[in-house]
N, C-alpha and C. Protein backbone atom coordinates (compact mmCIF):
# COMPACT_ATOMS: atom_id res chain seq x y z
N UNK A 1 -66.96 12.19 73.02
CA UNK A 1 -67.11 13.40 73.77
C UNK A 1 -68.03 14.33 72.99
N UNK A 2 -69.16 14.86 73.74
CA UNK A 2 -69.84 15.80 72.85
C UNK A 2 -70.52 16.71 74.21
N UNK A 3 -71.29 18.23 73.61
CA UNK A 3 -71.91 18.51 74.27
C UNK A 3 -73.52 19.08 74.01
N UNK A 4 -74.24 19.25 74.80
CA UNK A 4 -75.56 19.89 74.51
C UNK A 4 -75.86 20.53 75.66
N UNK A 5 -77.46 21.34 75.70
CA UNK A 5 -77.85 21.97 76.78
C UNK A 5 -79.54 21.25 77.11
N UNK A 6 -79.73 22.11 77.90
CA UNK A 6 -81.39 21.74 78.79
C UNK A 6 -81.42 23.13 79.49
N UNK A 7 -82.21 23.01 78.70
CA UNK A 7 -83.34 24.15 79.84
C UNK A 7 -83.53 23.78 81.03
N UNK A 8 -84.08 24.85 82.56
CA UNK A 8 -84.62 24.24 83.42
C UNK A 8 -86.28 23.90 83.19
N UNK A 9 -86.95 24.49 82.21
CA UNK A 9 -88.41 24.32 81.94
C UNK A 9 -88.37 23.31 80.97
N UNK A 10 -87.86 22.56 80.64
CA UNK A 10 -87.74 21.57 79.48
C UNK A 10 -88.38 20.73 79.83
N UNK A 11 -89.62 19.84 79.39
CA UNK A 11 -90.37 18.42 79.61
C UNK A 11 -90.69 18.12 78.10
N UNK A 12 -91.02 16.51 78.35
CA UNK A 12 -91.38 15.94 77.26
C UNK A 12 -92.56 16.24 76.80
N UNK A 13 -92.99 16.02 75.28
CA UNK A 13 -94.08 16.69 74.74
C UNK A 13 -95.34 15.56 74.93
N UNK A 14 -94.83 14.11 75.23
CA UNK A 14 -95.77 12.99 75.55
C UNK A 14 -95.47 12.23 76.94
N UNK A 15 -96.04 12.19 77.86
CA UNK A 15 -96.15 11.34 78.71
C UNK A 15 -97.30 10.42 78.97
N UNK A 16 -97.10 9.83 79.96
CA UNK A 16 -98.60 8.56 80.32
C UNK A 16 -99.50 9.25 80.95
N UNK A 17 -100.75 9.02 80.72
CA UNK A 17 -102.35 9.47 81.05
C UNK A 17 -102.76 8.39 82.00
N UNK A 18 -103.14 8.77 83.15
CA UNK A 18 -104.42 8.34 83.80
C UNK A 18 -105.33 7.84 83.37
N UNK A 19 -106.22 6.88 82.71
CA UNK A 19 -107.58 7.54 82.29
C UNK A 19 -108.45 7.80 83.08
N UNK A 20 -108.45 6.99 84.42
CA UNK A 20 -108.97 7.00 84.94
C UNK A 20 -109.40 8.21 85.41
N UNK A 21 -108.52 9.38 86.17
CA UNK A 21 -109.19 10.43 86.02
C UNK A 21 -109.88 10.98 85.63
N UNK A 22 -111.11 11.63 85.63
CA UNK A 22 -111.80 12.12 84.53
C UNK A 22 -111.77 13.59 84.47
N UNK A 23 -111.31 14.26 85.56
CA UNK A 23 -111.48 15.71 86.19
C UNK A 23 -110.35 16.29 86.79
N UNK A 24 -109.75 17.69 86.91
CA UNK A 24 -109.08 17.99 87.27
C UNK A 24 -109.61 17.95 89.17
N UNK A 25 -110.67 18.38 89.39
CA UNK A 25 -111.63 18.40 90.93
C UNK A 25 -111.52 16.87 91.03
N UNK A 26 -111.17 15.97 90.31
CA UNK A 26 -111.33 14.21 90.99
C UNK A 26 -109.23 14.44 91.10
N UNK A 27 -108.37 14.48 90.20
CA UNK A 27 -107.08 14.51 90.66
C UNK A 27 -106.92 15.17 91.89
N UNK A 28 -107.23 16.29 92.29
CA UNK A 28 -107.50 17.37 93.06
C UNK A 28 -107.54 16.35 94.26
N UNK A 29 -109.01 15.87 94.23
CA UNK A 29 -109.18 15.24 95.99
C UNK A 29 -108.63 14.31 96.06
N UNK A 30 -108.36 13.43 94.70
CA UNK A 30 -107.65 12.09 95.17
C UNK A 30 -106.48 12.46 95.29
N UNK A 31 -105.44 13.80 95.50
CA UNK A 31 -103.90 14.18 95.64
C UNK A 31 -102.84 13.68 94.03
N UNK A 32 -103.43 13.61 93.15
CA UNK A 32 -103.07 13.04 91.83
C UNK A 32 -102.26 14.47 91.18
N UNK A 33 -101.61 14.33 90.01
CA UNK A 33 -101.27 15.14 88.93
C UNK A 33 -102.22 15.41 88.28
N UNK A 34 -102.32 16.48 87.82
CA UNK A 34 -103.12 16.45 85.96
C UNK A 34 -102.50 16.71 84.85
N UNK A 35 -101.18 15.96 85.07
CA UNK A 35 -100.17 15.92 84.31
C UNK A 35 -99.70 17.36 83.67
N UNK A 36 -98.11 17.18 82.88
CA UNK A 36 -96.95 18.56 82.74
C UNK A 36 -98.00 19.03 82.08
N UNK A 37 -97.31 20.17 82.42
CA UNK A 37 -98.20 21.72 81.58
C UNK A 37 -96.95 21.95 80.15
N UNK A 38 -97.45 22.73 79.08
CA UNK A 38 -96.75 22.21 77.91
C UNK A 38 -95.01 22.92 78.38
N UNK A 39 -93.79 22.36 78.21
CA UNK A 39 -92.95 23.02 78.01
C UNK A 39 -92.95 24.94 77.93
N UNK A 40 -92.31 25.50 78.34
CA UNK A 40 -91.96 26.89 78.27
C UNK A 40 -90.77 27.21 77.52
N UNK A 41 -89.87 26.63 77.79
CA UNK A 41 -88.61 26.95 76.81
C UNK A 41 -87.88 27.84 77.36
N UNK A 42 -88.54 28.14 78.91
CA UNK A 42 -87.71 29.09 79.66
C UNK A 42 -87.06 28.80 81.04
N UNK A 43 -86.15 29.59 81.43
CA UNK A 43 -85.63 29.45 82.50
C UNK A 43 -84.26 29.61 82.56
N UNK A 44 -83.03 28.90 83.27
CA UNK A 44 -81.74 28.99 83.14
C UNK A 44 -81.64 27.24 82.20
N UNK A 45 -80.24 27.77 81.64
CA UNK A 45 -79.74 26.64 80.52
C UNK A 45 -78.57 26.43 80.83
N UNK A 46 -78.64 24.84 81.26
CA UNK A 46 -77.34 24.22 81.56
C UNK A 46 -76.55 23.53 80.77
N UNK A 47 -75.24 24.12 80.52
CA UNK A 47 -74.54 23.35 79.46
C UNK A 47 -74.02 22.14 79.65
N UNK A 48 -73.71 21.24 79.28
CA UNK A 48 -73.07 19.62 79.73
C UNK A 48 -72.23 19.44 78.66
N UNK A 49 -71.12 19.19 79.15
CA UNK A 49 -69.95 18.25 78.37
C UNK A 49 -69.87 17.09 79.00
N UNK A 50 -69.30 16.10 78.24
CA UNK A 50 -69.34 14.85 79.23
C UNK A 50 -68.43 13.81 77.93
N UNK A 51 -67.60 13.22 78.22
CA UNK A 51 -67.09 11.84 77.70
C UNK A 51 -67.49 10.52 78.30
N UNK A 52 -67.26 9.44 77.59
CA UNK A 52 -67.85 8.41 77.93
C UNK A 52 -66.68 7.21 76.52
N UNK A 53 -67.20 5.87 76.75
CA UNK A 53 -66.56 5.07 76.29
C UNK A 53 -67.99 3.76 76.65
N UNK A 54 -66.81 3.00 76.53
CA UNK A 54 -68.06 1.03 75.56
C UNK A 54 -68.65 0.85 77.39
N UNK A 55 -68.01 1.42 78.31
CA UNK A 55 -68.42 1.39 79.69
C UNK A 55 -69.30 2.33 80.19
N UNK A 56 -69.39 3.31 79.44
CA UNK A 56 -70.29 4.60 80.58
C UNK A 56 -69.40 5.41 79.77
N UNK A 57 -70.34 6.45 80.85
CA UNK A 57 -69.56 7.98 81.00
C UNK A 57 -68.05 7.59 81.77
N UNK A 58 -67.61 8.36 81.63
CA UNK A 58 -65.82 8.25 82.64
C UNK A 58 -66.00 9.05 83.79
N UNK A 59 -65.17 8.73 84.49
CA UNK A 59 -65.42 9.20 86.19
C UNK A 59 -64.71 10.62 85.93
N UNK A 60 -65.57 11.80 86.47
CA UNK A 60 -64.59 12.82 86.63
C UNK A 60 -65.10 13.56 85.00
N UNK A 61 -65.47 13.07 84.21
CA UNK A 61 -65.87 14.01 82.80
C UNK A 61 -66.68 14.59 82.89
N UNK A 62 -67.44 14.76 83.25
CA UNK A 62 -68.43 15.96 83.55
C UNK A 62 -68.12 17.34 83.30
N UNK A 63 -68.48 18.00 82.45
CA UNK A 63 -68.47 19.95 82.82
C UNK A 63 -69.67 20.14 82.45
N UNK A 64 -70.04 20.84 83.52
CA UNK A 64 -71.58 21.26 83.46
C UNK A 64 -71.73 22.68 84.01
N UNK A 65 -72.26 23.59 83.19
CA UNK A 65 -72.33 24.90 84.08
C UNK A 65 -73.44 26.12 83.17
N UNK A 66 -73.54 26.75 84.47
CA UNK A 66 -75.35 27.42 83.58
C UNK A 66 -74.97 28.33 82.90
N UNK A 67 -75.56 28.43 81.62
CA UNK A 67 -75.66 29.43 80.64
C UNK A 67 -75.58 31.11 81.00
N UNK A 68 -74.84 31.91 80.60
CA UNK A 68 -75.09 33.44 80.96
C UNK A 68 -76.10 34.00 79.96
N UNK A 69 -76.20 32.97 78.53
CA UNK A 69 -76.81 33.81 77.43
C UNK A 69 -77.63 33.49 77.12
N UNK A 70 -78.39 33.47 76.06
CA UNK A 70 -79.92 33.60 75.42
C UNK A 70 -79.22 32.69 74.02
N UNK A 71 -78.47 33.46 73.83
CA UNK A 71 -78.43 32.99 72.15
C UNK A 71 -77.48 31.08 71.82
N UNK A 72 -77.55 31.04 71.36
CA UNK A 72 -76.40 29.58 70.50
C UNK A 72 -75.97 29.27 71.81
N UNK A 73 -75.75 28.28 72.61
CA UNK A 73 -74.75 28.02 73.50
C UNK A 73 -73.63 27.79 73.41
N UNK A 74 -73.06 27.61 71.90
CA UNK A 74 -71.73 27.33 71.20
C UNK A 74 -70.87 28.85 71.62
N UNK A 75 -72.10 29.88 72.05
CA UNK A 75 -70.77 31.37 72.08
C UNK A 75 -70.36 31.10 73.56
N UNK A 76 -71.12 30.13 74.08
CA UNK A 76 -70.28 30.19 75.90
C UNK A 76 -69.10 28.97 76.06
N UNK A 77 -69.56 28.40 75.04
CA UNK A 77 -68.47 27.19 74.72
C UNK A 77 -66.82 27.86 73.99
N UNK A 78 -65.88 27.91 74.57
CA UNK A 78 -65.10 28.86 74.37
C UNK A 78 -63.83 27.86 74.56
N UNK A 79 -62.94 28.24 74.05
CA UNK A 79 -61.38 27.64 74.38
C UNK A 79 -60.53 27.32 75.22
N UNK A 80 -60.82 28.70 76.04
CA UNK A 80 -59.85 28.68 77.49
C UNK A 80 -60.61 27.55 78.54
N UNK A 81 -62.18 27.95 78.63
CA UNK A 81 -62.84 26.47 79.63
C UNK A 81 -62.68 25.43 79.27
N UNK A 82 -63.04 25.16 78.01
CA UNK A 82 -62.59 23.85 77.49
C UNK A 82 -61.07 23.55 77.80
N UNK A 83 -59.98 24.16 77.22
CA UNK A 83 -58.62 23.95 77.86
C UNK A 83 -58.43 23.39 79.12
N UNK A 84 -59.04 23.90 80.13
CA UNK A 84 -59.24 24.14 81.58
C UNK A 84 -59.98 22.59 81.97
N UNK A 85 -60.98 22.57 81.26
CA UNK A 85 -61.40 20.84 81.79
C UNK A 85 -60.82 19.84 81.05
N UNK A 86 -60.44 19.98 79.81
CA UNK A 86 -60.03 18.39 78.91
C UNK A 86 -58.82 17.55 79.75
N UNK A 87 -57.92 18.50 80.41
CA UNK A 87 -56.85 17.96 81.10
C UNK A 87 -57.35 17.37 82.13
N UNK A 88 -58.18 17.80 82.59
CA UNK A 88 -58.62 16.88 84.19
C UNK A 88 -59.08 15.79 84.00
N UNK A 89 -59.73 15.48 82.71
CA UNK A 89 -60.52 13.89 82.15
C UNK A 89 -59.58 13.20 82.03
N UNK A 90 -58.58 13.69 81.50
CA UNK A 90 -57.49 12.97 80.53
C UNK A 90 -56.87 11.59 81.72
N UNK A 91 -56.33 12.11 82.65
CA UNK A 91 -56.11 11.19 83.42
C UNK A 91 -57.01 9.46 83.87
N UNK A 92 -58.11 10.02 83.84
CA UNK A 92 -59.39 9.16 83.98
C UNK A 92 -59.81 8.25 82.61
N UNK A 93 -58.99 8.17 81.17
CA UNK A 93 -58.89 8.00 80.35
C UNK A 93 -57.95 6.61 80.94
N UNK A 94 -58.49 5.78 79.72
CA UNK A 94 -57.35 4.48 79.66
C UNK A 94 -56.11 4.85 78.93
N UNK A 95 -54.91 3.71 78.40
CA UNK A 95 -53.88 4.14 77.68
C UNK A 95 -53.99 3.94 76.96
N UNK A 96 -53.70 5.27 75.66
CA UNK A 96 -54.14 5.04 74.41
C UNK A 96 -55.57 5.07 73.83
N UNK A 97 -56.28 5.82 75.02
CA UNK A 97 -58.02 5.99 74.13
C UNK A 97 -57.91 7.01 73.10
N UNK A 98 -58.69 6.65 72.23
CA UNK A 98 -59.06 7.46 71.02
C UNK A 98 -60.10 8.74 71.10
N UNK A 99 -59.87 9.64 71.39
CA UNK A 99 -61.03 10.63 71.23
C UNK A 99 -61.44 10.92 70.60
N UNK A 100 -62.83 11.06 70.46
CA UNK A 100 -63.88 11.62 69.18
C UNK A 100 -64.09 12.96 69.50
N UNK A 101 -64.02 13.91 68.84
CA UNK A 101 -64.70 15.17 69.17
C UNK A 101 -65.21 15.61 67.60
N UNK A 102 -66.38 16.70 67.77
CA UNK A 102 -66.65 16.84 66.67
C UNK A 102 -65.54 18.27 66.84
N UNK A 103 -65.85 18.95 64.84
CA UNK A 103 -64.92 20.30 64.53
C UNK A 103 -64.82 21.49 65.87
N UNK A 104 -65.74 21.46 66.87
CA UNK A 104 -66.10 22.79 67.18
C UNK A 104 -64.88 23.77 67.15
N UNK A 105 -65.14 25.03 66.91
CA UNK A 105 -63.60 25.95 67.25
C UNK A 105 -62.81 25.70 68.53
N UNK A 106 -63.62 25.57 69.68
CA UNK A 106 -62.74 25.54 70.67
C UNK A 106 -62.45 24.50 70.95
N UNK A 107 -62.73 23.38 70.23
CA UNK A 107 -61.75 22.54 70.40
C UNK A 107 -60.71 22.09 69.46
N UNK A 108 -60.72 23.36 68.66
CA UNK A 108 -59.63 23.31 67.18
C UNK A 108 -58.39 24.49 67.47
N UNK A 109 -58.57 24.78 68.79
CA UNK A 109 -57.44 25.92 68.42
C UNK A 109 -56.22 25.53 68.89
N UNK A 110 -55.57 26.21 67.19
CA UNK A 110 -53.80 25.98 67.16
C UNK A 110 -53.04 26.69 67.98
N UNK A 111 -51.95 26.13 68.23
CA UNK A 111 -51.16 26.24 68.96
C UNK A 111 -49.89 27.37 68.95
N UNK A 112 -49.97 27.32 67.65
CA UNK A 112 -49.77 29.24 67.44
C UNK A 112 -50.27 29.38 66.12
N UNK A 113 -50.04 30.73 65.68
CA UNK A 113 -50.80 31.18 64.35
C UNK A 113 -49.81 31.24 63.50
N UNK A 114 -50.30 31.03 62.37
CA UNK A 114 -48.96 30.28 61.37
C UNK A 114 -49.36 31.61 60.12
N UNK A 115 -48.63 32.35 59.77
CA UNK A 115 -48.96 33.04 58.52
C UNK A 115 -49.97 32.46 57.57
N UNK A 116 -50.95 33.34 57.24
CA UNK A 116 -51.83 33.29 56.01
C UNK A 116 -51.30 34.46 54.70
N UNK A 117 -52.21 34.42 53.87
CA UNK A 117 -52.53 35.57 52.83
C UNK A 117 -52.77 36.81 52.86
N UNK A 118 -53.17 36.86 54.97
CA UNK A 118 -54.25 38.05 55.02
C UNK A 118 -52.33 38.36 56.05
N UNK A 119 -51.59 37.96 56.34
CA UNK A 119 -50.70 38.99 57.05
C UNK A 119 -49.76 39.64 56.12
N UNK A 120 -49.06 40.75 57.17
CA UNK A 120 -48.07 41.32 56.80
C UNK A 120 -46.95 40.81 56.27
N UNK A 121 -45.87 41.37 55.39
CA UNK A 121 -44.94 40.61 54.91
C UNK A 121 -43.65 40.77 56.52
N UNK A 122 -43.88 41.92 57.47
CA UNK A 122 -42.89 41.63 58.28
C UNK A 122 -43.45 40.66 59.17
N UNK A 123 -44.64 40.21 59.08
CA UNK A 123 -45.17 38.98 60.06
C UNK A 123 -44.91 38.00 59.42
N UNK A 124 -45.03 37.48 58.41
CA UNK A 124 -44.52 36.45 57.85
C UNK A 124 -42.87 36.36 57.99
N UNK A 125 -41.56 37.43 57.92
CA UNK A 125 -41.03 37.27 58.19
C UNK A 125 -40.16 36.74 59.50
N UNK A 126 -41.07 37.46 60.20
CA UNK A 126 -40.71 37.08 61.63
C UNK A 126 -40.81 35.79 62.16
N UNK A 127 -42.23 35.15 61.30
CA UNK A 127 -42.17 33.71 61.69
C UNK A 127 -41.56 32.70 61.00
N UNK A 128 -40.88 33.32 60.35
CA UNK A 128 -39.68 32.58 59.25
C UNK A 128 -38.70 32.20 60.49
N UNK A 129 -37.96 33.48 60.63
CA UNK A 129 -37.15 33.82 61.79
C UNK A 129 -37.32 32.80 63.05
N UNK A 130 -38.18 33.07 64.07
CA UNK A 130 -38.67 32.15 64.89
C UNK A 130 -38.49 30.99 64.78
N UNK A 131 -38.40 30.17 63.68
CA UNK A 131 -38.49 28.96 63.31
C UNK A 131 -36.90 28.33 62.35
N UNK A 132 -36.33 29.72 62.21
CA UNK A 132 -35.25 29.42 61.49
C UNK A 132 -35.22 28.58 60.25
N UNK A 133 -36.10 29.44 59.49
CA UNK A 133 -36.07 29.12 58.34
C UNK A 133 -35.58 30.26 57.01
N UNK A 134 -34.83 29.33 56.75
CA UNK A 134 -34.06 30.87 55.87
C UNK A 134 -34.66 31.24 54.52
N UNK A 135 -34.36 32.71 54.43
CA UNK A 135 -34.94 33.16 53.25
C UNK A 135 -34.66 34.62 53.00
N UNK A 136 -34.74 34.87 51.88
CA UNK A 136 -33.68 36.06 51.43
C UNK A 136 -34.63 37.51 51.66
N UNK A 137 -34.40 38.68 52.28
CA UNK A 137 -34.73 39.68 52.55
C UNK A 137 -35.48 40.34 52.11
N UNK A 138 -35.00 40.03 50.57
CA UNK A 138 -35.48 40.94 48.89
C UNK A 138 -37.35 39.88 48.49
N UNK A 139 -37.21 38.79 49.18
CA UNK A 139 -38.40 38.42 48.59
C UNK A 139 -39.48 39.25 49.24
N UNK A 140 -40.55 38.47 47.71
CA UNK A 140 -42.00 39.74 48.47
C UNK A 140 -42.91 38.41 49.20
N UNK A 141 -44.25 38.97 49.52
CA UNK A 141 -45.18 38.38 50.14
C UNK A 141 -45.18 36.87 49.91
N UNK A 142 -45.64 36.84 48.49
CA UNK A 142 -45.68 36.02 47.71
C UNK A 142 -44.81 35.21 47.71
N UNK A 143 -44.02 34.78 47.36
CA UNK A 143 -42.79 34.00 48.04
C UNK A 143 -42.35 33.15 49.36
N UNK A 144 -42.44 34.38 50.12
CA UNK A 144 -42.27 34.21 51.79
C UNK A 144 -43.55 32.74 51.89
N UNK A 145 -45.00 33.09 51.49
CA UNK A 145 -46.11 32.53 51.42
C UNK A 145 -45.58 31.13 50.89
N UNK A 146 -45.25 30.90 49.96
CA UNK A 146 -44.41 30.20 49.41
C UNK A 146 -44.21 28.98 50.33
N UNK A 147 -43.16 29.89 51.20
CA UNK A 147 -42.12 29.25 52.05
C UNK A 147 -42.50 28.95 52.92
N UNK A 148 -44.08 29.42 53.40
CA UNK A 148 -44.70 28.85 54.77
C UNK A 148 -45.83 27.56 54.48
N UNK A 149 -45.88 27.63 53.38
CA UNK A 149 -46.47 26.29 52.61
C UNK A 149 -46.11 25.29 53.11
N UNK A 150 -44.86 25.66 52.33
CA UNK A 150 -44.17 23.62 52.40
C UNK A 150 -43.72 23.77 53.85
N UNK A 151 -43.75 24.76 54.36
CA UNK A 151 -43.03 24.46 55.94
C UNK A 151 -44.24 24.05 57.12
N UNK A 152 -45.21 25.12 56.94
CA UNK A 152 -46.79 24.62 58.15
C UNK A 152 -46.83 23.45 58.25
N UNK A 153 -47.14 22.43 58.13
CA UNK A 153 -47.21 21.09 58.49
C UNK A 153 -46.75 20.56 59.58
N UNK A 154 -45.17 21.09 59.34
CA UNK A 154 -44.70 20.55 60.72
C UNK A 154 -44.80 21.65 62.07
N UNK A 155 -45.60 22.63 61.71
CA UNK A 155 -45.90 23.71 62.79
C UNK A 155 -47.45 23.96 63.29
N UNK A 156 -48.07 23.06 62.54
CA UNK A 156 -49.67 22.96 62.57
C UNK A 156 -50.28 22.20 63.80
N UNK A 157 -50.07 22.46 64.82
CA UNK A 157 -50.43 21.89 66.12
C UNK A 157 -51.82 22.01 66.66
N UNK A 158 -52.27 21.29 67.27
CA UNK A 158 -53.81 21.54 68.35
C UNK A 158 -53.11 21.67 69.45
N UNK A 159 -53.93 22.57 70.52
CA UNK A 159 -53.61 22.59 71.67
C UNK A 159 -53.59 21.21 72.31
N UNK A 160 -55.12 20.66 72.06
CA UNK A 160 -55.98 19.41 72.93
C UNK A 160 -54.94 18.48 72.26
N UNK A 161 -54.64 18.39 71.19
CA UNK A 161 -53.81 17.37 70.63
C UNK A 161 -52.17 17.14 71.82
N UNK A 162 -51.80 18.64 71.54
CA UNK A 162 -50.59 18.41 72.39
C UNK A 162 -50.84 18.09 73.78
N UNK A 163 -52.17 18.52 75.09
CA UNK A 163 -52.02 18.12 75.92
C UNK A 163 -52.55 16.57 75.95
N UNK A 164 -53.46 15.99 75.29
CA UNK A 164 -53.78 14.48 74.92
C UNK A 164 -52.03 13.64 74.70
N UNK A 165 -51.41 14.60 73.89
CA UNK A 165 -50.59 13.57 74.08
C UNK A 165 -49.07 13.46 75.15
N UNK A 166 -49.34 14.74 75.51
CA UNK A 166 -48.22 14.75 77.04
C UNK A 166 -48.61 13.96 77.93
């Protein structure tokens, strides 16, 4: 599974020549090309996702949809759309396929947020709590941190992971 974009002005930088032509006024009357004009690099940009396997593409994988922005297409590539299409492929999937995806963020996001370094000590507590994991009142940050160490692992979820495997 991967994705990229295309321009609508996008052509190749080499194609096949005529030679015969010699003139743009001889293509002209004979109804001929005088072949692409160089690329522009402009227009609307269509994003494509698509999966595939040792057969093709898979029926139904497709997400394709036009760009709103100018910049990276990775900022329109976002979590919630992705969420929104991976489930509809999934079905169209054999039993037990292996998915490749590369790191991107949106297709890395966890399934809840697990205390770091950078939270509060009553946020860390709370997700102690939540999870029922005990621990004494009087500890500080440091500690608590501690305690979400050896515990994250078994709370470290992907979204795509959990619906891949429902």
């Amino acid at each position: 599974m991967d994705e990229t974009w295309v321009n609508a002005g996008h052509t190749t930088p080499k194609v096949w020549v005529d030679e015969t032509v010699t003139s743009s006024r001889r293509a002209f009357l004979d109804e001929l090309s005088t072949g692409l004009t160089n690329p522009s690099g402009k227009g609307k940009r269509l994003i494509i996702c698509h999966i595939g396997n040792e057969n093709g593409f898979v029926a139904e994988g497709l997400w394709c949809f036009e760009s709103k922005k100018s910049g990276d297409y990775h900022e329109e590539m976002n979590g919630e759309s992705f969420e929104q299409w991976f489930p509809k492929v999934l079905p169209h999937l054999e039993d037990n396929a292996v998915i490749v995806m590369d790191n991107a963020p949106y297709q890395s996001r966890r399934l809840e947020k697990i205390p770091t370094t950078s939270s509060k000590k009553v946020e860390i507590q709370n997700w102690l709590r939540s999870k029922n994991i005990s621990f004494e009142d009087s500890m500080i940050r440091v500690q608590l941190l501690k305690i979400v160490k050896e515990r994250k692992l078994e709370y470290q979820k992907y979204i795509v992971d959990e619906m891949a495997a429902g």
